[in-house]
N, C-alpha and C. Protein backbone atom coordinates (compact mmCIF):
# COMPACT_ATOMS: atom_id res chain seq x y z
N UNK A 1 100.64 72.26 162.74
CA UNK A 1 101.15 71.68 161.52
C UNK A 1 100.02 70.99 160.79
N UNK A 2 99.85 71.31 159.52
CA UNK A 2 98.72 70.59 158.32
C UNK A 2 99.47 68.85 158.20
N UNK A 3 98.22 68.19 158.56
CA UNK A 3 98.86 66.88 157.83
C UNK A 3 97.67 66.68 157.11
N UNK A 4 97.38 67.20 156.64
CA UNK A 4 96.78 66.73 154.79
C UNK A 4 96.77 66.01 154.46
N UNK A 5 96.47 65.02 154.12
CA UNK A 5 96.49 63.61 152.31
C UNK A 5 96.16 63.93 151.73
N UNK A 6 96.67 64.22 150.63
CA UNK A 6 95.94 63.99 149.50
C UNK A 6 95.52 62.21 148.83
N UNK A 7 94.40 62.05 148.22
CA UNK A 7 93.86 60.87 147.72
C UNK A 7 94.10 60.56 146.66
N UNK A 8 94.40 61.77 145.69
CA UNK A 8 95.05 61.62 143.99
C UNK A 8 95.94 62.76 143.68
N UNK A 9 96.10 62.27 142.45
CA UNK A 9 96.59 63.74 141.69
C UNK A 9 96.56 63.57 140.36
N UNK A 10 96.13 64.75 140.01
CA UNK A 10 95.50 65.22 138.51
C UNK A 10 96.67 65.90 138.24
N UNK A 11 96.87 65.53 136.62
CA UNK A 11 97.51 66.63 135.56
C UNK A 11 97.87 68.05 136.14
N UNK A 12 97.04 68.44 136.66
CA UNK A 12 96.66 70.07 136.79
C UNK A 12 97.38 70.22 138.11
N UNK A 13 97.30 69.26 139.07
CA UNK A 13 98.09 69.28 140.43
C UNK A 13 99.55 69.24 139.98
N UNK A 14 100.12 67.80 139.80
CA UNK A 14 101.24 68.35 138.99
C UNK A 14 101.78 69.33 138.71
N UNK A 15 101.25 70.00 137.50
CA UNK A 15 101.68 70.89 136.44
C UNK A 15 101.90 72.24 137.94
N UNK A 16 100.56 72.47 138.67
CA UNK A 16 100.83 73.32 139.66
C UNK A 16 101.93 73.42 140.55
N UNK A 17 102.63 71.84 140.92
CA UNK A 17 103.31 72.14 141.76
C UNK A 17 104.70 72.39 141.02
N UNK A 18 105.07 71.60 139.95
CA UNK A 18 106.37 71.86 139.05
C UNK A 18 106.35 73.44 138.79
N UNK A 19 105.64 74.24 138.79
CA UNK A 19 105.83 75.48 138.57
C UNK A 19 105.87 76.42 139.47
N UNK A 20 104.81 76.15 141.17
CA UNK A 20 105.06 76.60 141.81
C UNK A 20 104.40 75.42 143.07
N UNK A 21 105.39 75.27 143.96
CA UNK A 21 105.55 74.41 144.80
C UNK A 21 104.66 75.03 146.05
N UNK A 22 104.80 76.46 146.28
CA UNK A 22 103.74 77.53 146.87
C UNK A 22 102.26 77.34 146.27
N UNK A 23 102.01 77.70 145.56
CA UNK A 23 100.76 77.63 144.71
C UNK A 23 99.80 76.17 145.14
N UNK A 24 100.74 74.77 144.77
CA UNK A 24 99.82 73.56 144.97
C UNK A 24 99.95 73.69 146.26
N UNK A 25 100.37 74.37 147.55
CA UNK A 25 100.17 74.37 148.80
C UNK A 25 98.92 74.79 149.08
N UNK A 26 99.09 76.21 148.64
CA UNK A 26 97.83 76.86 148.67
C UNK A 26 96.76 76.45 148.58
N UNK A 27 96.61 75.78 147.26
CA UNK A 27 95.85 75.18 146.48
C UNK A 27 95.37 74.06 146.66
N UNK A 28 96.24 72.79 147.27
CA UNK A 28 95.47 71.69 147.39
C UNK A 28 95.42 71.45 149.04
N UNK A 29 96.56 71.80 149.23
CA UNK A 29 96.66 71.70 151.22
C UNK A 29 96.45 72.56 151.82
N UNK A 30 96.32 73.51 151.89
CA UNK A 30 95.88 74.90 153.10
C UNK A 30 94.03 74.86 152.08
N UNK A 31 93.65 74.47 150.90
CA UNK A 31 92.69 74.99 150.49
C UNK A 31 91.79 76.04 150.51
N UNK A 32 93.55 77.16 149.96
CA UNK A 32 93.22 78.59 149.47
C UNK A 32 92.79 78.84 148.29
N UNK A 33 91.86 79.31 147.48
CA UNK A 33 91.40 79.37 146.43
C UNK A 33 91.95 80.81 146.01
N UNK A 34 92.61 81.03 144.87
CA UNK A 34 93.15 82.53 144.94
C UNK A 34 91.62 83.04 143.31
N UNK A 35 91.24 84.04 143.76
CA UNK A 35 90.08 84.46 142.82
C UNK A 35 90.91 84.58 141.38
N UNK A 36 90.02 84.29 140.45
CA UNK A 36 90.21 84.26 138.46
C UNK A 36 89.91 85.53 138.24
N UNK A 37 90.37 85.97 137.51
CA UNK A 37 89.64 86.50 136.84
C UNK A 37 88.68 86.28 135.68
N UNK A 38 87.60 86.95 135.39
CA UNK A 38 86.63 86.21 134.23
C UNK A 38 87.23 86.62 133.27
N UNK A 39 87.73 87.87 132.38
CA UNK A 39 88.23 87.82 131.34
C UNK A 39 89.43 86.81 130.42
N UNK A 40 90.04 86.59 131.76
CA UNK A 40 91.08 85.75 130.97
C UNK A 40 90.60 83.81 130.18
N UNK A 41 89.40 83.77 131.49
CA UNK A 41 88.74 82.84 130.89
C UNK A 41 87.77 82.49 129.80
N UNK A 42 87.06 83.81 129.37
CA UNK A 42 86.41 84.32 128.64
C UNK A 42 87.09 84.53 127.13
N UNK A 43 87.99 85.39 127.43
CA UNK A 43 89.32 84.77 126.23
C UNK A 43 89.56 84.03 125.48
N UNK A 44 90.35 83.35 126.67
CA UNK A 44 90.91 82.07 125.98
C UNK A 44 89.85 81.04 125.60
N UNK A 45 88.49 80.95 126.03
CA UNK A 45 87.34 80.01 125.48
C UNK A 45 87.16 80.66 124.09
N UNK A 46 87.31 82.15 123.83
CA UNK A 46 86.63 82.75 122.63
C UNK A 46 87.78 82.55 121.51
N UNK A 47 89.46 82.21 121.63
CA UNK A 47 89.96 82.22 121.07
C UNK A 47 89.99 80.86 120.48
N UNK A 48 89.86 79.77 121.38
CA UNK A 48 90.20 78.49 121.08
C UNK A 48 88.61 78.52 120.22
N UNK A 49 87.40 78.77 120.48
CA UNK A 49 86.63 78.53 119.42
C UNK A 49 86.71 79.29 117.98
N UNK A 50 87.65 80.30 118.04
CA UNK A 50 87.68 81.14 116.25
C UNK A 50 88.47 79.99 116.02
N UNK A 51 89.81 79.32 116.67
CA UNK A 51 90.63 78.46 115.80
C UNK A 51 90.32 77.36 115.54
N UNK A 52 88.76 76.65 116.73
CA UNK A 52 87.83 75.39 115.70
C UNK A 52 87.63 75.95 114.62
N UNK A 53 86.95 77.05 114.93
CA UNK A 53 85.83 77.37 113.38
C UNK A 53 86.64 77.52 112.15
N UNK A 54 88.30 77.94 112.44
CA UNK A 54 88.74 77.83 110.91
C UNK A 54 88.71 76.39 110.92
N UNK A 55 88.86 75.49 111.34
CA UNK A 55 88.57 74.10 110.89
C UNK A 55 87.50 73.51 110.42
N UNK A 56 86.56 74.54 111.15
CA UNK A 56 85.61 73.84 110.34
C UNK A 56 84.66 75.21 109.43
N UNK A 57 85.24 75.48 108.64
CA UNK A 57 85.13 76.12 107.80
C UNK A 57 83.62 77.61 107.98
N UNK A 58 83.87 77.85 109.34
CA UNK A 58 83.52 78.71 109.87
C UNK A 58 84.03 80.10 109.79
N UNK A 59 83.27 81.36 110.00
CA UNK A 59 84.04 82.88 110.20
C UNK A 59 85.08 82.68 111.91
N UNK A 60 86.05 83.05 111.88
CA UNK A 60 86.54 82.93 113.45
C UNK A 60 86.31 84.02 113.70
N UNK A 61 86.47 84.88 113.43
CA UNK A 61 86.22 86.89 113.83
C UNK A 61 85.07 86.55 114.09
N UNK A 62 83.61 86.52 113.69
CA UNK A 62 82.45 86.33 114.45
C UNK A 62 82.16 85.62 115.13
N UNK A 63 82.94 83.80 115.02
CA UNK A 63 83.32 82.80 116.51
C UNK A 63 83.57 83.62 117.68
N UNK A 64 84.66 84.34 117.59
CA UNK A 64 85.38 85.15 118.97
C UNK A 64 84.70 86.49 119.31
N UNK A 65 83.94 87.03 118.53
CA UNK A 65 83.20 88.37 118.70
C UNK A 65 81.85 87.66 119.74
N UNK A 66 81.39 86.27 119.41
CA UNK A 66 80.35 85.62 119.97
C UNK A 66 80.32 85.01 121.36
N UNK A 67 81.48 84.69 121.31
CA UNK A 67 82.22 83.99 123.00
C UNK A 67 82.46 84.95 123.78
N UNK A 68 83.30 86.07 123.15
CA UNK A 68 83.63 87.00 124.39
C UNK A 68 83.23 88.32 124.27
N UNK A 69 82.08 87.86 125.00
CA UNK A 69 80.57 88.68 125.18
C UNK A 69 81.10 89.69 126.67
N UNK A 70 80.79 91.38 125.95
CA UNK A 70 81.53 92.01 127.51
C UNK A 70 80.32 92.02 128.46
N UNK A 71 79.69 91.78 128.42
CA UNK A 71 78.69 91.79 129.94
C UNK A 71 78.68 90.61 130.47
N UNK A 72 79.42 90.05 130.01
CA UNK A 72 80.14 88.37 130.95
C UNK A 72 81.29 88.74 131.89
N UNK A 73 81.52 89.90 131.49
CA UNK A 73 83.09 90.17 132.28
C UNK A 73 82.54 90.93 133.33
N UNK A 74 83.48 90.72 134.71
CA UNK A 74 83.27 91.20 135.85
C UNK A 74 83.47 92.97 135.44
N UNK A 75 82.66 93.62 136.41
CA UNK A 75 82.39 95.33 136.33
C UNK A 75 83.73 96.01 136.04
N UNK A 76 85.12 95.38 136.50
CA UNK A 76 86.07 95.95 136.70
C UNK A 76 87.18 95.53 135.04
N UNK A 77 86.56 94.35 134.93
CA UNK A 77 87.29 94.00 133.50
C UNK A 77 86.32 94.73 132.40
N UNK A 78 85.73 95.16 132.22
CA UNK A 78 84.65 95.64 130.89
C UNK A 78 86.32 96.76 130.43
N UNK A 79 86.58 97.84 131.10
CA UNK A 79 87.50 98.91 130.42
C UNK A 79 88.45 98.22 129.48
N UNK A 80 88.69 96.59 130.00
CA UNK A 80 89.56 96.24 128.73
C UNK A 80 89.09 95.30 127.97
N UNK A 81 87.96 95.74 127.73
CA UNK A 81 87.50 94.66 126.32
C UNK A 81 87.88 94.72 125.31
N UNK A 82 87.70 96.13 124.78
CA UNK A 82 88.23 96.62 123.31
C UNK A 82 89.69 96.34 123.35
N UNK A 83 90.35 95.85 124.03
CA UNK A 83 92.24 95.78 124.02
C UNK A 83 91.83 94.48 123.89
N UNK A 84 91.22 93.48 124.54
CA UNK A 84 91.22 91.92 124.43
C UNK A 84 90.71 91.81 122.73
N UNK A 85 89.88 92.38 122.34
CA UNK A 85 88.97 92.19 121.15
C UNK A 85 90.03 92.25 120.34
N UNK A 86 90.67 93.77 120.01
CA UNK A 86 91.79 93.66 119.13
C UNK A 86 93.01 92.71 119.57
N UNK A 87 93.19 92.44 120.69
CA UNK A 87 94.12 91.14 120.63
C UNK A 87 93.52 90.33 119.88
N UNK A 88 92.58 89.37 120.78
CA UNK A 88 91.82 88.55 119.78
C UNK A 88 92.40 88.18 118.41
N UNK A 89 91.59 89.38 117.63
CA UNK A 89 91.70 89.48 116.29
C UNK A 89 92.79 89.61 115.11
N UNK A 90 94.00 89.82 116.38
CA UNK A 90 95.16 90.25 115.88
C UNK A 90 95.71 88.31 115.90
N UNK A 91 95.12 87.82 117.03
CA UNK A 91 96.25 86.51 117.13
C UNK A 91 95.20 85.58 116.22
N UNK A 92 94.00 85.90 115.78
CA UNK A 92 93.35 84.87 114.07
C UNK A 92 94.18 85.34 113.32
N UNK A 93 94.04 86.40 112.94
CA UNK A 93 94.68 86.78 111.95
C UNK A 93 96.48 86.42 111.60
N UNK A 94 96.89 86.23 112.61
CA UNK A 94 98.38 85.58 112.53
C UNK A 94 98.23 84.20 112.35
N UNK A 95 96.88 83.62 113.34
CA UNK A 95 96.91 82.15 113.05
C UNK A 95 96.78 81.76 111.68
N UNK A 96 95.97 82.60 111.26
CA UNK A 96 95.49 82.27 109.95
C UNK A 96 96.84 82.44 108.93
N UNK A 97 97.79 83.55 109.10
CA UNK A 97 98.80 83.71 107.98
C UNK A 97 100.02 82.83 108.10
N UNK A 98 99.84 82.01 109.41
CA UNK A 98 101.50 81.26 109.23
C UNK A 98 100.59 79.62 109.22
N UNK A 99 98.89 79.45 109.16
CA UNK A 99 98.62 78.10 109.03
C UNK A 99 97.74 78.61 107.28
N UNK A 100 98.55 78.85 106.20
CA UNK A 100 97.83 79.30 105.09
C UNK A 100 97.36 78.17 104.49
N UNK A 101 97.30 77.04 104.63
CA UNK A 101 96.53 75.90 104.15
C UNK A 101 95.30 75.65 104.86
N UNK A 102 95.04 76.29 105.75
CA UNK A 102 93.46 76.42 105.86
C UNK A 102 92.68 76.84 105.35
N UNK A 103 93.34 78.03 104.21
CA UNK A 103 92.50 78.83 103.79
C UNK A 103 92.01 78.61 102.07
């Protein structure tokens, strides 16, 4: 039997266990690390910087073309770049039409 302590808990512990009670096991008490993938992180960094740059009066299509760089992505994620890219570009482009006072 694991008798574990934990010493704190972060936001992120939390949020882990309210969603899956398995997961923060894994995760903070057996200290199973389950592997990321890089694209999804790669992503979502490239998306959240096109939607600074419309703030700050930046291109976001070349923000997000700049972040999510495909030879950052693991060998096995490259086949779906061009599907992430046009996502991407598809979810500025919505950001941009339902926040039209940015523009």
């Amino acid at each position: 039997m694991n008798n574990a302590k934990l010493n704190r808990f972060s936001p992120s512990m939390i949020i882990d266990y309210l969603s899956c009670p398995m997961l923060f096991y894994y995760r903070y008490i057996a200290k199973i690390y389950l592997p990321q993938k890089q694209i999804h992180l790669l992503f979502g960094g490239a998306v959240h910087a096109a939607v600074e740059g419309i703030y700050e009066k930046q291109d976001p299509f070349d923000l997000f073309k700049n972040h999510f760089i495909k030879s950052k992505l693991l060998d096995e994620e490259k086949k779906d770049h061009k599907e992430y890219v046009d996502l991407g570009n598809e979810m500025i482009r919505n950001y941009i039409k339902t926040h039209k006072t940015l523009s």
